[in-house]
Protein backbone atom coordinates (compact mmCIF):
# COMPACT_ATOMS: atom_id res chain seq x y z
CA UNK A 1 94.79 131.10 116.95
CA UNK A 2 92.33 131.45 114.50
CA UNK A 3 93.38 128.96 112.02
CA UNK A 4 93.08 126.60 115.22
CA UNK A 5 89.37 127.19 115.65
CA UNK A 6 88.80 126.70 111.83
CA UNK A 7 90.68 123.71 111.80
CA UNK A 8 88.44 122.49 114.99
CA UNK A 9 85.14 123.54 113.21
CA UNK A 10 86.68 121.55 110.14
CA UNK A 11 86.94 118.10 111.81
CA UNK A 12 84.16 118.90 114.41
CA UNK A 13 81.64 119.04 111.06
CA UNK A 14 83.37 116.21 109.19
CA UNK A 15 82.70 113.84 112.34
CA UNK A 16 79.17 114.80 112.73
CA UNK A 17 78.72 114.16 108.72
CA UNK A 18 79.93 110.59 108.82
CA UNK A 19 76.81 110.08 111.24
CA UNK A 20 74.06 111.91 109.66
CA UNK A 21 71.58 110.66 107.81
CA UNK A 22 70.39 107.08 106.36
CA UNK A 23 73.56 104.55 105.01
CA UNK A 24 73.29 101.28 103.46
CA UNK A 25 75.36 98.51 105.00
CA UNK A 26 76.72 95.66 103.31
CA UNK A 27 78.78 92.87 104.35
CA UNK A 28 79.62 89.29 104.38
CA UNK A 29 80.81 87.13 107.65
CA UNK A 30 82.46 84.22 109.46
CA UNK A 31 80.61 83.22 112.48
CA UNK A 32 83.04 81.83 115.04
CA UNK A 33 86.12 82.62 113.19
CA UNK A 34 86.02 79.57 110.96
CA UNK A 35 88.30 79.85 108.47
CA UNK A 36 88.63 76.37 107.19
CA UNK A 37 87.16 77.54 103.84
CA UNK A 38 87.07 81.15 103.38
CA UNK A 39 84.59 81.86 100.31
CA UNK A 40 81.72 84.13 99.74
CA UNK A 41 79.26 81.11 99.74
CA UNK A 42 79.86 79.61 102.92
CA UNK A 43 79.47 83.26 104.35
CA UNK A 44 76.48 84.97 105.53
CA UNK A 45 75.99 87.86 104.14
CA UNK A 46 74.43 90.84 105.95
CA UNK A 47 72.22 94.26 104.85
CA UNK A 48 71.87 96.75 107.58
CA UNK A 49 69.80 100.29 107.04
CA UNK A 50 71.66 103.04 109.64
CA UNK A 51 69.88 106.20 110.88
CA UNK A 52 72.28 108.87 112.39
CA UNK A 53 71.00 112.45 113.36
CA UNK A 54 73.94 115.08 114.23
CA UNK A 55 72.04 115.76 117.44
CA UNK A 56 71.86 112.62 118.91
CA UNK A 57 74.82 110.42 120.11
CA UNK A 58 73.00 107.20 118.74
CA UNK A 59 72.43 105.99 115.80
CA UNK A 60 69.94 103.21 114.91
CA UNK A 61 70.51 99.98 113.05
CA UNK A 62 67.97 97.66 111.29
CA UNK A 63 69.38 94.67 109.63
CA UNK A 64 68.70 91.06 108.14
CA UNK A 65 71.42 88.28 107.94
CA UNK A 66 71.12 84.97 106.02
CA UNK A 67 73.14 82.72 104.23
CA UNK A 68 74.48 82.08 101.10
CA UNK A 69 75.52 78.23 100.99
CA UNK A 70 71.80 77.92 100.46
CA UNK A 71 69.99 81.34 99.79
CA UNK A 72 66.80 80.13 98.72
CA UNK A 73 66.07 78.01 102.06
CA UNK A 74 68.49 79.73 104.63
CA UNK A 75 67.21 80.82 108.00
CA UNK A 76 66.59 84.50 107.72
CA UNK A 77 67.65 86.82 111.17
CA UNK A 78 66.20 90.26 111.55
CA UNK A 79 68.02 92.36 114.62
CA UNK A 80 67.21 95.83 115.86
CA UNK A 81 70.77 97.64 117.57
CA UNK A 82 71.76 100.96 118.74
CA UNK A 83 75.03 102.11 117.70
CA UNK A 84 77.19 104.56 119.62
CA UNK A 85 80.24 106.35 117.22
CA UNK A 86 82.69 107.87 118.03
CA UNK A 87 82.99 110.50 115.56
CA UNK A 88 86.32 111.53 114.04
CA UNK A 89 87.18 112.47 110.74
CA UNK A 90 87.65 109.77 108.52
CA UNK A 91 87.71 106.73 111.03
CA UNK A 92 84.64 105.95 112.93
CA UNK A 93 85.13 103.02 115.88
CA UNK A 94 82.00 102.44 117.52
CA UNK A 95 80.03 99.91 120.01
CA UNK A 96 77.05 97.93 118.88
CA UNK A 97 74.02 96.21 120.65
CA UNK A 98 70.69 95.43 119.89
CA UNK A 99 68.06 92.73 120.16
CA UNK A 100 66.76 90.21 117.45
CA UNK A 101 65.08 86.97 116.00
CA UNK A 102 67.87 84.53 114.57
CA UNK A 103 66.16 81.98 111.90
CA UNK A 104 63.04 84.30 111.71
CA UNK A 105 59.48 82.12 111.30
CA UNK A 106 61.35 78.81 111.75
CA UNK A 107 60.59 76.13 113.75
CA UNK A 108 63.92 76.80 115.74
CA UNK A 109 63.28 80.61 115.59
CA UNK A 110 65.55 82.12 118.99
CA UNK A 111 65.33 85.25 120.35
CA UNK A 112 67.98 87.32 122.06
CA UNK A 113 71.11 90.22 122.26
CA UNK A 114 74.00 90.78 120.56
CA UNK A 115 76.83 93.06 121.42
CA UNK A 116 80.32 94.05 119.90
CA UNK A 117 82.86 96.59 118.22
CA UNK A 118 83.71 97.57 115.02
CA UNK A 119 85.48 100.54 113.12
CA UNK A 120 84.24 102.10 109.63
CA UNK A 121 87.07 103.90 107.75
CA UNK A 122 85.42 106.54 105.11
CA UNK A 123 84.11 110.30 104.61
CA UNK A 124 80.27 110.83 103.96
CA UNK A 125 78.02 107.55 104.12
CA UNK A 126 80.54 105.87 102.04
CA UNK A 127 83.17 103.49 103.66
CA UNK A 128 84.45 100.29 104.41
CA UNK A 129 83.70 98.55 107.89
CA UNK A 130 84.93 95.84 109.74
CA UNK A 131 83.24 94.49 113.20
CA UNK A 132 83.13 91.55 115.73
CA UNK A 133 80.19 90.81 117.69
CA UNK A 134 78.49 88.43 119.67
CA UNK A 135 75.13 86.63 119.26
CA UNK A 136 74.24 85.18 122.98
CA UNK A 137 71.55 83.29 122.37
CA UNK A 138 73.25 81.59 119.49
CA UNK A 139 76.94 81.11 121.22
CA UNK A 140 78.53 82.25 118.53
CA UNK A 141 80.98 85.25 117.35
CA UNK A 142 80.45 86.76 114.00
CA UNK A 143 83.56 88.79 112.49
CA UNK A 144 82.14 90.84 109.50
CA UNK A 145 83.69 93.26 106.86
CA UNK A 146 81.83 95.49 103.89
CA UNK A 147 81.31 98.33 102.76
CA UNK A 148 78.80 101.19 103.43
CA UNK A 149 76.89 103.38 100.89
């Protein structure tokens, strides 16, 4: 009985670790599943900044997206999203939402929500992710994988 309760307090304390705390995200995607010409280039890459407290169910996400086929000139997106995890030790699904500006001080500069899933395999801040979501106002799907730090 009592190795059951140390086990619990074991993966009860590992879960809430995975959350704590500030992590780096990194990634690269494919917005509607295109996969005509999978290479880093035509990709956009994405940088996220994640704030997870142990006492709170939410964690907070602040990221930027652009592209790479032309770095230098690509429209820049900045989006704001709350993440809800579902902690467990060593694999970390979750749901994602927020609201953002998609080609940020453009001309063409859009407003609006996106929503989807993901899972983050890992222990500590450091992992690998993978995630699908949804930018409305854009009508498009973005499927993205990287790694967290």
């Amino acid at each position: 009985m009592r190795l059951i309760h140390v086990l619990g307090m074991l993966i009860a304390s590992a879960g809430t670790a995975e959350a704590q705390g500030v992590s780096l995200w990194l990634g690269a995607g494919r917005p509607n599943g295109d996969s005509t010409s999978i290479t880093l280039r035509n990709s956009e890459v994405y940088v996220g900044l994640q704030v997870g407290l142990p006492v709170v169910p939410v964690a907070v996400r602040v990221e930027g997206m652009t592209s790479l086929s032309d770095f230098g000139s690509a429209p820049r997106s900045f989006i704001a999203n709350a993440v809800l995890p579902l902690r467990l030790p060593g694999v970390q699904p979750y749901v994602i939402g927020g609201y953002g500006a998609y080609s940020y001080g453009e001309p063409l500069e859009v407003r609006g929500v996106n929503y989807g899933a993901g899972v983050r395999f890992g222990l500590s801040r450091t992992g690998v992710f993978g995630e699908v979501r949804r930018h409305q106002r854009l009508d498009r799907n973005v499927v993205t994988v990287g790694i967290t730090l």
